[in-house]
Protein backbone atom coordinates (compact mmCIF):
# COMPACT_ATOMS: atom_id res chain seq x y z
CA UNK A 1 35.24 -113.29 67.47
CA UNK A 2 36.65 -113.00 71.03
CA UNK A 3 33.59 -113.49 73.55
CA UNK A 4 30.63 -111.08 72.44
CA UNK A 5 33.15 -108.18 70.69
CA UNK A 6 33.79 -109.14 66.75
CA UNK A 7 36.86 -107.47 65.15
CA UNK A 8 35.53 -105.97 61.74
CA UNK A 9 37.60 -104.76 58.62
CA UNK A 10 35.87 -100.89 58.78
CA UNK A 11 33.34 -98.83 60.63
CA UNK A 12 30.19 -99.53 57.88
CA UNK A 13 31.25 -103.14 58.29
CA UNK A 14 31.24 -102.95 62.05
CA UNK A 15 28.20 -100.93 62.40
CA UNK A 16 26.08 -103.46 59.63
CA UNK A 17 27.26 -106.85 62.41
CA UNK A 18 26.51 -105.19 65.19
CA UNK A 19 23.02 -104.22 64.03
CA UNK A 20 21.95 -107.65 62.44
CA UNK A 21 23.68 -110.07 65.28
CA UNK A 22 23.62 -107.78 68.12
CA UNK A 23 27.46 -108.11 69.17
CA UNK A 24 29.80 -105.61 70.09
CA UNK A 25 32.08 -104.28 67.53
CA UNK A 26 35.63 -103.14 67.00
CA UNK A 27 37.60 -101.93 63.62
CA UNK A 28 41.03 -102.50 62.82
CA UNK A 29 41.45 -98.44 63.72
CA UNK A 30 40.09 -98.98 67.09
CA UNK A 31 36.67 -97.49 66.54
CA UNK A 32 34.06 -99.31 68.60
CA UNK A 33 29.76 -100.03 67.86
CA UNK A 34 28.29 -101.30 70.47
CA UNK A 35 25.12 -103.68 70.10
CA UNK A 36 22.99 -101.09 71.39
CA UNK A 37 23.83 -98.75 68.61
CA UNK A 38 25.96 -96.61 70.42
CA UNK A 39 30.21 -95.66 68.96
CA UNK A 40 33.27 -94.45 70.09
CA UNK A 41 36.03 -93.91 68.13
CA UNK A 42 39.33 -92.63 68.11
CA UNK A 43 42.30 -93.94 68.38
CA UNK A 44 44.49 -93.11 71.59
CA UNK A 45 47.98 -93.34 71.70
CA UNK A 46 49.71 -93.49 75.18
CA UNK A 47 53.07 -93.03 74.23
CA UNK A 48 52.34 -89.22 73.75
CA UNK A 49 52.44 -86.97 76.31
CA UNK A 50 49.30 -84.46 77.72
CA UNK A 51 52.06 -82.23 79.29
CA UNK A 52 53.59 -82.12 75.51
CA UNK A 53 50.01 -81.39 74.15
CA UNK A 54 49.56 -78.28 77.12
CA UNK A 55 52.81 -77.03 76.33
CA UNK A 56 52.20 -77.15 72.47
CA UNK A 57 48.85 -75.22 73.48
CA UNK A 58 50.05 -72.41 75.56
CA UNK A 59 53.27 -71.51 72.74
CA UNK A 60 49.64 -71.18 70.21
CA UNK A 61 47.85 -69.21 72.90
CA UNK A 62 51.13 -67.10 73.20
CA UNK A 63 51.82 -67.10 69.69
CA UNK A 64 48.24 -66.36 69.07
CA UNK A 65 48.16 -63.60 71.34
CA UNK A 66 51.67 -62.02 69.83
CA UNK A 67 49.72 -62.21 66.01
CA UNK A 68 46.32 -60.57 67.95
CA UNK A 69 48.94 -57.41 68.79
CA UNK A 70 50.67 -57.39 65.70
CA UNK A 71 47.20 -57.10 63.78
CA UNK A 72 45.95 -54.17 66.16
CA UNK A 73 49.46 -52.58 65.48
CA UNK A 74 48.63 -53.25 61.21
CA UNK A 75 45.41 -52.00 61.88
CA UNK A 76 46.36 -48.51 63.33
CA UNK A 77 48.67 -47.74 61.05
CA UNK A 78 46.09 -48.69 58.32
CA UNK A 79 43.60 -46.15 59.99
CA UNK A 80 46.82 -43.52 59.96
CA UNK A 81 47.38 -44.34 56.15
CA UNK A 82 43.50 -44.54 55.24
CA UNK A 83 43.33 -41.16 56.95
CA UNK A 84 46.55 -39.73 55.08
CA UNK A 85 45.01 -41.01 51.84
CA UNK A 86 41.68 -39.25 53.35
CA UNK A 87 43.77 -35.89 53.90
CA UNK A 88 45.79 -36.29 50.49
CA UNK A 89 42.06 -36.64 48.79
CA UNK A 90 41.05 -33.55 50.18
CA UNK A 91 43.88 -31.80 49.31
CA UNK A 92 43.60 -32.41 45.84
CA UNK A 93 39.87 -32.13 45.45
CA UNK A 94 40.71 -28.28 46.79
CA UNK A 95 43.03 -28.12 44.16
CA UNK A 96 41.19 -29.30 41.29
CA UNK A 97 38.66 -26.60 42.71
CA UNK A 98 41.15 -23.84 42.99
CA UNK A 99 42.29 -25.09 39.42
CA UNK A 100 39.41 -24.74 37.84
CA UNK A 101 38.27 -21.52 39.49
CA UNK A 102 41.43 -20.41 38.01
CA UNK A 103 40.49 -21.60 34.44
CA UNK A 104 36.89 -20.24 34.16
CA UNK A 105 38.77 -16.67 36.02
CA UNK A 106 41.29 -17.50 33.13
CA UNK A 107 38.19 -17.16 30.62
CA UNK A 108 36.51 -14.37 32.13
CA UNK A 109 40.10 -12.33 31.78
CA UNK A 110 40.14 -13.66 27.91
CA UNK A 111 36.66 -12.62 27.77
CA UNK A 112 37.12 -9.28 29.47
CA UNK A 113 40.08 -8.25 27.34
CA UNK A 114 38.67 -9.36 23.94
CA UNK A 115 35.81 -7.35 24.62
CA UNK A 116 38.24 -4.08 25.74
CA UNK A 117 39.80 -4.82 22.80
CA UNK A 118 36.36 -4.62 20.67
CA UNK A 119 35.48 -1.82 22.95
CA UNK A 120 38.87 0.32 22.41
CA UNK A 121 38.74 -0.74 18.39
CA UNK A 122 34.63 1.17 18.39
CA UNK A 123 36.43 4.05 20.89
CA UNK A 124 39.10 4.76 18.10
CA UNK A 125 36.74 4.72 15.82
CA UNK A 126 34.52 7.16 17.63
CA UNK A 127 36.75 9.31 18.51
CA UNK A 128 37.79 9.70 14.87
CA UNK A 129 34.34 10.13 14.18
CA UNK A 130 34.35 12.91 17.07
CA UNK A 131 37.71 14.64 15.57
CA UNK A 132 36.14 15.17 11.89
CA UNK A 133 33.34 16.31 13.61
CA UNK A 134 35.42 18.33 15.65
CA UNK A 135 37.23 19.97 12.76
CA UNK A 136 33.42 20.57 11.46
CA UNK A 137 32.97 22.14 14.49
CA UNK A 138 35.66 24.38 14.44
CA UNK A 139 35.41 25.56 10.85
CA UNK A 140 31.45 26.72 11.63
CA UNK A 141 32.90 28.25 14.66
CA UNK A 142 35.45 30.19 12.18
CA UNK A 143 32.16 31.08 9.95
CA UNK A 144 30.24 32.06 12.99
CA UNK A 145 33.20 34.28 14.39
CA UNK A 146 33.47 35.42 10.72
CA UNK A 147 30.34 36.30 10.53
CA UNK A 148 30.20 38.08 13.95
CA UNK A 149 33.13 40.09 12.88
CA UNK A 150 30.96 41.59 9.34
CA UNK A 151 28.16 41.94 11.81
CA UNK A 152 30.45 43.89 13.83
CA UNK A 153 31.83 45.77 10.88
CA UNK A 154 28.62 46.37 9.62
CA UNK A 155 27.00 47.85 13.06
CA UNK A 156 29.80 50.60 12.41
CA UNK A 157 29.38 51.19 9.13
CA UNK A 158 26.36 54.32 9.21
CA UNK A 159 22.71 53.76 9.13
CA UNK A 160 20.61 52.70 6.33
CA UNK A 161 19.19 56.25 6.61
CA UNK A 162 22.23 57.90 5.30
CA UNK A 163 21.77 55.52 1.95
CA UNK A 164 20.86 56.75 -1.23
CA UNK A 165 17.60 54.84 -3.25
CA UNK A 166 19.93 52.97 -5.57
CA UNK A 167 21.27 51.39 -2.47
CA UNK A 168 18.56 51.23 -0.39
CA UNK A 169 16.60 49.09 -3.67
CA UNK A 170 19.85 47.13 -3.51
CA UNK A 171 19.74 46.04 0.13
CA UNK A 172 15.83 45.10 -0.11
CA UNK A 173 17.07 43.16 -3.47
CA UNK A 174 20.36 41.51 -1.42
CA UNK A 175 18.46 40.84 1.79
CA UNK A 176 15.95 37.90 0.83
CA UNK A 177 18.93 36.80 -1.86
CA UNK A 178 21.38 36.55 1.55
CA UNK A 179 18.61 34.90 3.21
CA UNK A 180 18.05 31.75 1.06
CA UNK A 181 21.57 31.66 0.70
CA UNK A 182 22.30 31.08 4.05
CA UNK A 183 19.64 29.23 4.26
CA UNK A 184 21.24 26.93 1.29
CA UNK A 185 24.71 26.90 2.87
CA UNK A 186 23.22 25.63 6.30
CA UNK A 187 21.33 22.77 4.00
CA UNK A 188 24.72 21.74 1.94
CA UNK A 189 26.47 22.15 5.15
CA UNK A 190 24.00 19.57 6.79
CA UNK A 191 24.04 17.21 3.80
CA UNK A 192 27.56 17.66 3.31
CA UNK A 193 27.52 15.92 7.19
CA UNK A 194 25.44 13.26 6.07
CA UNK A 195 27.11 12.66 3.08
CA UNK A 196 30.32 11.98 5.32
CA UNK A 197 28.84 9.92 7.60
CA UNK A 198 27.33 7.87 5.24
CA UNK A 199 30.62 7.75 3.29
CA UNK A 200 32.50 6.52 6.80
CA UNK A 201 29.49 3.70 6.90
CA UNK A 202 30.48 2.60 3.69
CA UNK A 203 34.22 2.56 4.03
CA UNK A 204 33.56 0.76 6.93
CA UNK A 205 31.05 -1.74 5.18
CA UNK A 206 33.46 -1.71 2.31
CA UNK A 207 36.12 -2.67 4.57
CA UNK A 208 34.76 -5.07 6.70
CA UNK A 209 32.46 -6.96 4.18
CA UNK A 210 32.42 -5.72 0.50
CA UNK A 211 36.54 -6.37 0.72
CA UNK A 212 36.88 -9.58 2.23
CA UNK A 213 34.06 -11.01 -0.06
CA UNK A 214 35.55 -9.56 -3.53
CA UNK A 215 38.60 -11.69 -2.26
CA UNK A 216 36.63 -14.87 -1.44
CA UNK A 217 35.13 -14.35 -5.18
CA UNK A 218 38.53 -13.54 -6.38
CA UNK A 219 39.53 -17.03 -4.80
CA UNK A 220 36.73 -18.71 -6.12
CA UNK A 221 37.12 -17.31 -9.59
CA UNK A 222 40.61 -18.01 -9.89
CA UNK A 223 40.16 -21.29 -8.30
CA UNK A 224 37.45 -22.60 -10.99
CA UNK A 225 38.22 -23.84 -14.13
CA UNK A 226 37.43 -21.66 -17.40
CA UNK A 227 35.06 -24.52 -18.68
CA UNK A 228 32.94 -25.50 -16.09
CA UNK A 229 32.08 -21.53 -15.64
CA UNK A 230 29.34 -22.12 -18.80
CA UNK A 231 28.04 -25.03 -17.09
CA UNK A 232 27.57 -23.06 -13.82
CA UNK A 233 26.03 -20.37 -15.37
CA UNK A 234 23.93 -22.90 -17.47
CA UNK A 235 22.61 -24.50 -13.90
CA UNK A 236 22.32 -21.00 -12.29
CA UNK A 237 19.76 -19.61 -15.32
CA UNK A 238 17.74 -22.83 -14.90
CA UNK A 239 17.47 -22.39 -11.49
CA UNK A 240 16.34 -19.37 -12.11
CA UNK A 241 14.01 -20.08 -14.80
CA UNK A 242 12.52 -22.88 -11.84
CA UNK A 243 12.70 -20.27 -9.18
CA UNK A 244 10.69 -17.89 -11.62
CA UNK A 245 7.61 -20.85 -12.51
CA UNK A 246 7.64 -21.60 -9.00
CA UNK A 247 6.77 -18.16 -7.91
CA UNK A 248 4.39 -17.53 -10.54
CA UNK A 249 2.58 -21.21 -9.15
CA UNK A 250 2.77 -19.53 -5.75
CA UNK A 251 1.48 -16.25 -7.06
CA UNK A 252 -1.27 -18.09 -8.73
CA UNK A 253 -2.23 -20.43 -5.42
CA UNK A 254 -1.78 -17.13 -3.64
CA UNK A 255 -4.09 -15.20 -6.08
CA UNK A 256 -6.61 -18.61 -5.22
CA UNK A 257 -6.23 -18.37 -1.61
CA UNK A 258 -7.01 -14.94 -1.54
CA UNK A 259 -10.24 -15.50 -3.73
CA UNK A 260 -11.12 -18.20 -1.33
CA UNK A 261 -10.45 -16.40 1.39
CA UNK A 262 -13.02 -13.13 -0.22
CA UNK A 263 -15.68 -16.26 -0.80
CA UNK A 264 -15.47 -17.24 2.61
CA UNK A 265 -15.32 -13.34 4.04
CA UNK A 266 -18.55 -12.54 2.52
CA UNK A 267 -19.93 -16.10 3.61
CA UNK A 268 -18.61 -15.36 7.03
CA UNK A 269 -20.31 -12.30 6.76
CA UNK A 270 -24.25 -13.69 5.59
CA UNK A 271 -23.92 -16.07 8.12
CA UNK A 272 -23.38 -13.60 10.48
CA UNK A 273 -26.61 -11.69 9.29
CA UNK A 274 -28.33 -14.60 9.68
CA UNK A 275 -27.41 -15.25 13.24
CA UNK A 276 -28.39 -12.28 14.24
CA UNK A 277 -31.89 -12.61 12.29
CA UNK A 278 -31.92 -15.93 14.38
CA UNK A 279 -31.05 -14.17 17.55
CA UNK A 280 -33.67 -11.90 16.97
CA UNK A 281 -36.21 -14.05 16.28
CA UNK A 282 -35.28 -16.03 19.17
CA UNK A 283 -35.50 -13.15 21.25
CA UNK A 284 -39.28 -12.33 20.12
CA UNK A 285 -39.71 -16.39 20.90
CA UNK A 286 -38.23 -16.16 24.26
CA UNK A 287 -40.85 -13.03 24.55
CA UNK A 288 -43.73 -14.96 23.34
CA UNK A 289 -43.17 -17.97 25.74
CA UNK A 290 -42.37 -15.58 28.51
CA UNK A 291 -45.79 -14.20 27.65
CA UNK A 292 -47.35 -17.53 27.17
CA UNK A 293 -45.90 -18.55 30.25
CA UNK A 294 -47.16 -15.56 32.49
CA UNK A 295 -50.75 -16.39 30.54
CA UNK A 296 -50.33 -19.95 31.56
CA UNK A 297 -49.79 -18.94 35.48
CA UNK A 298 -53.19 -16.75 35.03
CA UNK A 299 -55.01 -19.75 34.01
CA UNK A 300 -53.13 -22.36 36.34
CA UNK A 301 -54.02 -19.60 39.14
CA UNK A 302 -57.86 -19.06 37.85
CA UNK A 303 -57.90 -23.14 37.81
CA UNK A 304 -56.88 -23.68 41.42
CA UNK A 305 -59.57 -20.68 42.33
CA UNK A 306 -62.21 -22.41 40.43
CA UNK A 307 -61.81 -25.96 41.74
CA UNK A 308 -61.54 -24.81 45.31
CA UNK A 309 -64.95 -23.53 44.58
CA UNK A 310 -66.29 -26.57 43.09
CA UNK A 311 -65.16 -28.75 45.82
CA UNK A 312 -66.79 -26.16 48.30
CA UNK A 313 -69.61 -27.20 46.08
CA UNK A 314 -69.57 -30.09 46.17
CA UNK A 315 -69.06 -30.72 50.04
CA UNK A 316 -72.50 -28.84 50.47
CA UNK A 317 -74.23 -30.50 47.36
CA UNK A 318 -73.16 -33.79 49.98
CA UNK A 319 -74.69 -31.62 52.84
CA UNK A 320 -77.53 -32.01 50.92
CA UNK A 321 -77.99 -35.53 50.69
CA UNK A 322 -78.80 -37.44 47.75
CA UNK A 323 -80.82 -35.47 45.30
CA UNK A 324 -83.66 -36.85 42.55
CA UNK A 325 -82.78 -37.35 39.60
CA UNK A 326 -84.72 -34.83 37.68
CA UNK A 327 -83.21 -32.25 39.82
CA UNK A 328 -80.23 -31.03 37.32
CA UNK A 329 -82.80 -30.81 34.65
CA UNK A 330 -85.85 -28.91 36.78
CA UNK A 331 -83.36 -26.31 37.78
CA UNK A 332 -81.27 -26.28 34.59
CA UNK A 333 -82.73 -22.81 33.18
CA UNK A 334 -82.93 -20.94 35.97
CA UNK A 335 -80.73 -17.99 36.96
CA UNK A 336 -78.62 -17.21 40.29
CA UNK A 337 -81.04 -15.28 41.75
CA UNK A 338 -83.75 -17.40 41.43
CA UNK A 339 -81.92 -20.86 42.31
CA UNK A 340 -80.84 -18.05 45.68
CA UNK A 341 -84.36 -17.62 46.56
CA UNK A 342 -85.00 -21.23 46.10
CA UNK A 343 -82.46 -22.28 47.85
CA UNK A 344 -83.26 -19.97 51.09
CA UNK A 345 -86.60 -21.24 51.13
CA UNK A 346 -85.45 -24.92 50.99
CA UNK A 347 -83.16 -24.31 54.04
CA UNK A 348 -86.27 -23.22 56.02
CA UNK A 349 -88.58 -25.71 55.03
CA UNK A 350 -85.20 -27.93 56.24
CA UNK A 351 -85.33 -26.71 59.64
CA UNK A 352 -88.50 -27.88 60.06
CA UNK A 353 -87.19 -31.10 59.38
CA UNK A 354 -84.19 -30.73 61.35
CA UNK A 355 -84.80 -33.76 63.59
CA UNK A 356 -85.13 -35.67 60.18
CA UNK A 357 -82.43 -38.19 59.20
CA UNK A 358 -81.42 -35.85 56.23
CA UNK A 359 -79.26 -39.43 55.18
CA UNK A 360 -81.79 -42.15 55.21
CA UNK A 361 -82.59 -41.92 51.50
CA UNK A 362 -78.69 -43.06 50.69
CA UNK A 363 -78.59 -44.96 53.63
CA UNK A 364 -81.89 -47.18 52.19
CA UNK A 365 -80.01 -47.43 48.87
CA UNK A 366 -76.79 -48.60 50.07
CA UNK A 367 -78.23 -50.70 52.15
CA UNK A 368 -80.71 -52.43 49.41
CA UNK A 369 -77.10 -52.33 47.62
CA UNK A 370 -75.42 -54.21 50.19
CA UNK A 371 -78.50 -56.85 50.66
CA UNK A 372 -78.15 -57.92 46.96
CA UNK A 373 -74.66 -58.24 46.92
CA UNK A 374 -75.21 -60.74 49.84
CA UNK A 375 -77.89 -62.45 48.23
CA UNK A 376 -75.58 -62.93 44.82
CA UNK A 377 -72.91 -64.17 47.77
CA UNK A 378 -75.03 -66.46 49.40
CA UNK A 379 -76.30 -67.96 45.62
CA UNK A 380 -72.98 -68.44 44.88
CA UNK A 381 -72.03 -70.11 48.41
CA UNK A 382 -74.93 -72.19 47.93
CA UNK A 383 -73.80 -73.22 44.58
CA UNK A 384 -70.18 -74.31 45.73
CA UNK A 385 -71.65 -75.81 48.58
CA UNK A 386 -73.74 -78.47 46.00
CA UNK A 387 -71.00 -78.63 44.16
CA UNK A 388 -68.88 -79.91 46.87
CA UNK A 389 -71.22 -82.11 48.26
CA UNK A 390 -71.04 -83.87 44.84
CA UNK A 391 -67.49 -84.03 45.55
CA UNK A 392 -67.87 -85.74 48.72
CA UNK A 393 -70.16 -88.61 47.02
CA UNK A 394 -68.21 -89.70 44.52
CA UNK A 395 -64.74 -89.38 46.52
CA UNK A 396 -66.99 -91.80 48.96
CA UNK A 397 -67.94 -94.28 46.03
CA UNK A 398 -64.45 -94.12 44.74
CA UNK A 399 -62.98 -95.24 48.00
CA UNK A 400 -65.85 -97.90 48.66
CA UNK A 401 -64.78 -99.17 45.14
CA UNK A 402 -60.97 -99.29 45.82
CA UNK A 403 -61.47 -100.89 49.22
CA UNK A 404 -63.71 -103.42 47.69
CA UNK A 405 -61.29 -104.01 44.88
CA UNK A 406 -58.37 -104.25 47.30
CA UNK A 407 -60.63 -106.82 49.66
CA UNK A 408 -61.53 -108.92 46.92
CA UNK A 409 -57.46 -108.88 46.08
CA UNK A 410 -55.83 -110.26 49.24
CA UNK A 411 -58.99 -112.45 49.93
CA UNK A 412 -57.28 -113.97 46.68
CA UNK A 413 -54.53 -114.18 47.83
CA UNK A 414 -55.42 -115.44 51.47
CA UNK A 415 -57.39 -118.16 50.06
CA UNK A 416 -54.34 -119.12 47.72
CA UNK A 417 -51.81 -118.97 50.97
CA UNK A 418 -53.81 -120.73 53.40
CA UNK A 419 -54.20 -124.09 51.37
CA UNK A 420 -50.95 -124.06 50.47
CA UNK A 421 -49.86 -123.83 54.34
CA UNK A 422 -52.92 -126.39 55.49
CA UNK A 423 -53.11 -128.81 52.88
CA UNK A 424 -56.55 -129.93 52.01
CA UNK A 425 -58.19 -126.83 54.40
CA UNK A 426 -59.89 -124.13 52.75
CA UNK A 427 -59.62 -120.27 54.39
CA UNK A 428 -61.80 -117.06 53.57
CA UNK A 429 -61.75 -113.90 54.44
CA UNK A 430 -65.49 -111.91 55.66
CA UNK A 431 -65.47 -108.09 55.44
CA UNK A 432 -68.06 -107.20 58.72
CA UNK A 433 -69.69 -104.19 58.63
CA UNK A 434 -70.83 -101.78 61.82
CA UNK A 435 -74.54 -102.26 63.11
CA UNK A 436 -76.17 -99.25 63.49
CA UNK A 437 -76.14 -98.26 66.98
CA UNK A 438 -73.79 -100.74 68.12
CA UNK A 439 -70.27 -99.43 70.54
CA UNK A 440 -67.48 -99.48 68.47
CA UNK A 441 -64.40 -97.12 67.94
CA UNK A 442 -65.31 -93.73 67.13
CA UNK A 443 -61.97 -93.42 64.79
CA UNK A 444 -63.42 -95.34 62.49
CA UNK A 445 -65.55 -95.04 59.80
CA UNK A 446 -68.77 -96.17 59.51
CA UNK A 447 -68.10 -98.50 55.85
CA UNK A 448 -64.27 -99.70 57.28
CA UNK A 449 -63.36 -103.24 57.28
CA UNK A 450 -63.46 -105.26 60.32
C-alpha cells in the first residue's frame, strides 16, 4: 500500500479491494480502479514515438488507397469478363437454337422424302395400273376401229332390198344372235377387267402379306421341334374345345338376356298402358275438381251475398230495439207478404211514437243487469270487509299478548339486575297505560308501554 493507491496482482483483484475498502487501485499491467468505481487502463509506453505511429498510418492510408484502385481495376475487368461470358452464353444458346432447328428441318426432310418415296413406289404402281389399262384401251380402240371399218364395208355392200328371202330370214335370225353377242363380249370384256384388277390386288396382297407370313411360318416350323408339334396341337384343340363351351355359355346367357329383355319389353309396355289409364283418369280428376272448384266459388260467392243480407238484417232487427220474446214464434208461419204489410203498418204506428225512447226497454234491462252485479259486488265487499276486520282483532290480541309476554320477560330480568347492582334493594318495572283524553304523543298507540 503506498498512501490510499494499493498495488493488486490483476484487474478482478483490483476492482474486488477497491470496492470493499474504498482505496484506489493499480495492477501490475498498469490498469487503474479508482474507489469511486471508475478504470483506466492501458499501458503507455513513452519510448515509442507518435510521429512513428502517424507515419505507420499514412503508408496504411496510402497502401489502403493503392488496394481500393487495384480492386476497382479487378472489378472492371470482372464486369468485362462477366459480360464476355454473358455474350459467349448468348452465342451458344443461338446455336443450340439454330442446331436444333436444323435437326427437326433434318426430320421434316427424312419425313418428306420417305413419304416421296411411298408416294413414287404407289405412282409406279399406278401408272402400271394405267399402262395395262392403257393397252386395254388400245385393243377396244382396235375393235372399235375394226368394227367401224365392217360398218363401213357393210354401208357399201347393196341394200337389204336387193336380198333374196333365204337371206333376208338369215339376217332377222343373225341380228338378235349378233346382239347378245356383243352384248356378251362387252360383259366378259368388263369381267375380264375385274378379274385383272382383282388379280393385281392379290399379287399385291400376296406379295406384301401372304409372302412374308408363309416365311415367318416357314421359320417357325422349321424352328420347332418335331415332338412338341403334338403337344401344340393337343393345347390348340383344347383351346378350342374351351373356346367352343364358352360360346355356347355365352349363347345360352345371351339367349337369357334376350328373354329377359322380351319379359321386361312387354312389362315396359303394360306399364305404359297403365300410365296412360292413370293419366287419363287423372285428367277426368283434374276436371272434376276444376268443376268442384268453380261449384265451390258459386257457393263461396252465394255465401258472401247471403250474409251481407243477414247482417243488413240484423242492423235493422237492432233498429228495432229489443223484441218480446214470443215474437219469432207469433210471426213464424206467416209469409213475405204478410210479415210486408205488417211491417208497414208497424212503421206508422212508430211514427207516432217517434219522440219515444225506442231504447228504454234494453236500457231498463241492462241497467237492472248492472244494479245486481253491484249488489253481488257490494255483498262480496261487505264480506271481505268482516273478514278483515277479524283480521285486525286478532293481529291486535296477538301483539297485546307478545308485548305482555315480552314485559313480563325483561321485568324478570330487571328485577334480577337491579339487586344484583344494589344489594339488598328491590326494583320493578310498571307498564302505564294512556288515560282517555289525556295529551300525549299522537305516534303512539293507544295500548303502548310507557
Amino acid at each position: 500500500v503506498f498512501g490510499r493507491t494499493v498495488i493488486c496482482r490483476d484487474l478482478e483483484t483490483a476492482t474486488r479491494v477497491a470496492r470493499s475498502n474504498s482505496l484506489d487501485c493499480i495492477t501490475l499491467d498498469g490498469d487503474q480502479v479508482a474507489k469511486k468505481g471508475g478504470m483506466t487502463g492501458g499501458f503507455y509506453d513513452s519510448r515509442r514515438s507518435r510521429l512513428k505511429f502517424v507515419k505507420v498510418i499514412r503508408d496504411n492510408k496510402a497502401e489502403i488507397e493503392k488496394k481500393t484502385a487495384h480492386l476497382e481495376n479487378v472489378g472492371k475487368k470482372l464486369k468485362d469478363i462477366d459480360k464476355k461470358i454473358t455474350d459467349l452464353i448468348t452465342k451458344h444458346q443461338q446455336m443450340d437454337a439454330e442446331r436444333d432447328h436444323a435437326k427437326s428441318e433434318l426430320e421434316q426432310f427424312k419425313a418428306d422424302i420417305a413419304s416421296a418415296t411411298k408416294q413414287k413406289g404407289s405412282l409406279e404402281k399406278a401408272l402400271a395400273k394405267k399402262e395395262k389399262s392403257l393397252a386395254n384401251i388400245r385393243n377396244q380402240i382396235e375393235q372399235i376401229q375394226s368394227g367401224i371399218a365392217m360398218k363401213n364395208d357393210e354401208m357399201g355392200t347393196e341394200l337389204i332390198d336387193q336380198l333374196t328371202l333365204e337371206e333376208r330370214d338369215l339376217l332377222s335370225r343373225l341380228n338378235p344372235e349378233i346382239t347378245r353377242l356383243k352384248e356378251k363380249f362387252l360383259s366378259c370384256k368388263n369381267s375380264r377387267i375385274e378379274i385383272e384388277t382383282r388379280k393385281e390386288e392379290l399379287e399385291n396382297n400376296l406379295s406384301t402379306n401372304l409372302m412374308r407370313r408363309q416365311k415367318e411360318l416357314e421359320a417357325i416350323i422349321s424352328s420347332a421341334d418335331s415332338k412338341t408339334l403334338p403337344v401344340e396341337v393337343e393345347a390348340k384343340e383344347q383351346e378350342l374345345k374351351e373356346s367352343k363351351r364358352t360360346l355356347d355359355e355365352a349363347t345360352t346367357v345371351l339367349k337369357a338376356n334376350v328373354d329377359a329383355i322380351n319379359a321386361h319389353t312387354r312389362q315396359m309396355e303394360q306399364l305404359k298402358k297403365q300410365r296412360d289409364d292413370l293419366k287419363a283418369l287423372e285428367a277426368n280428376l283434374e276436371q272434376t275438381v276444376q268443376d268442384g272448384a268453380k261449384d265451390l266459388e258459386q257457393l263461396m260467392s252465394s255465401r258472401s251475398t247471403y250474409l251481407v243480407k243477414q247482417d243488413e238484417c240484423m242492423k235493422k232487427i237492432r233498429d228495432l230495439g229489443s223484441l218480446p220474446a214470443d215474437a219469432f214464434e207469433t210471426y213464424k208461419r206467416k209469409n213475405k207478404k204478410q210479415l210486408q204489410k205488417l211491417l208497414y203498418d208497424c212503421n206508422e204506428q212508430l211514427k207516432q211514437f217517434s219522440h219515444v225512447n225506442q231504447k228504454a226497454l234494453d236500457q231498463y234491462v241492462n241497467f237492472t243487469e248492472q244494479r245486481e252485479q253491484l249488489q253481488r259486488r257490494r255483498a262480496e265487499l261487505d264480506a271481505g270487509d268482516e273478514k278483515i276486520r277479524e283480521l285486525i282483532s286478532v293481529l291486535d290480541q296477538r301483539k297485546d299478548e307478545s308485548i305482555e309476554r315480552t314485559f313480563k320477560g325483561v321485568a324478570r330480568h330487571f328485577r334480577e339486575v337491579f339487586s344484583e347492582l344494589v344489594q339488598g334493594g328491590h326494583g320493578y318495572l310498571v307498564m302505564m297505560k294512556k288515560k282517555d283524553g289525556d295529551a300525549g304523543d299522537d305516534d303512539m298507540d293507544e295500548d303502548a308501554p310507557r
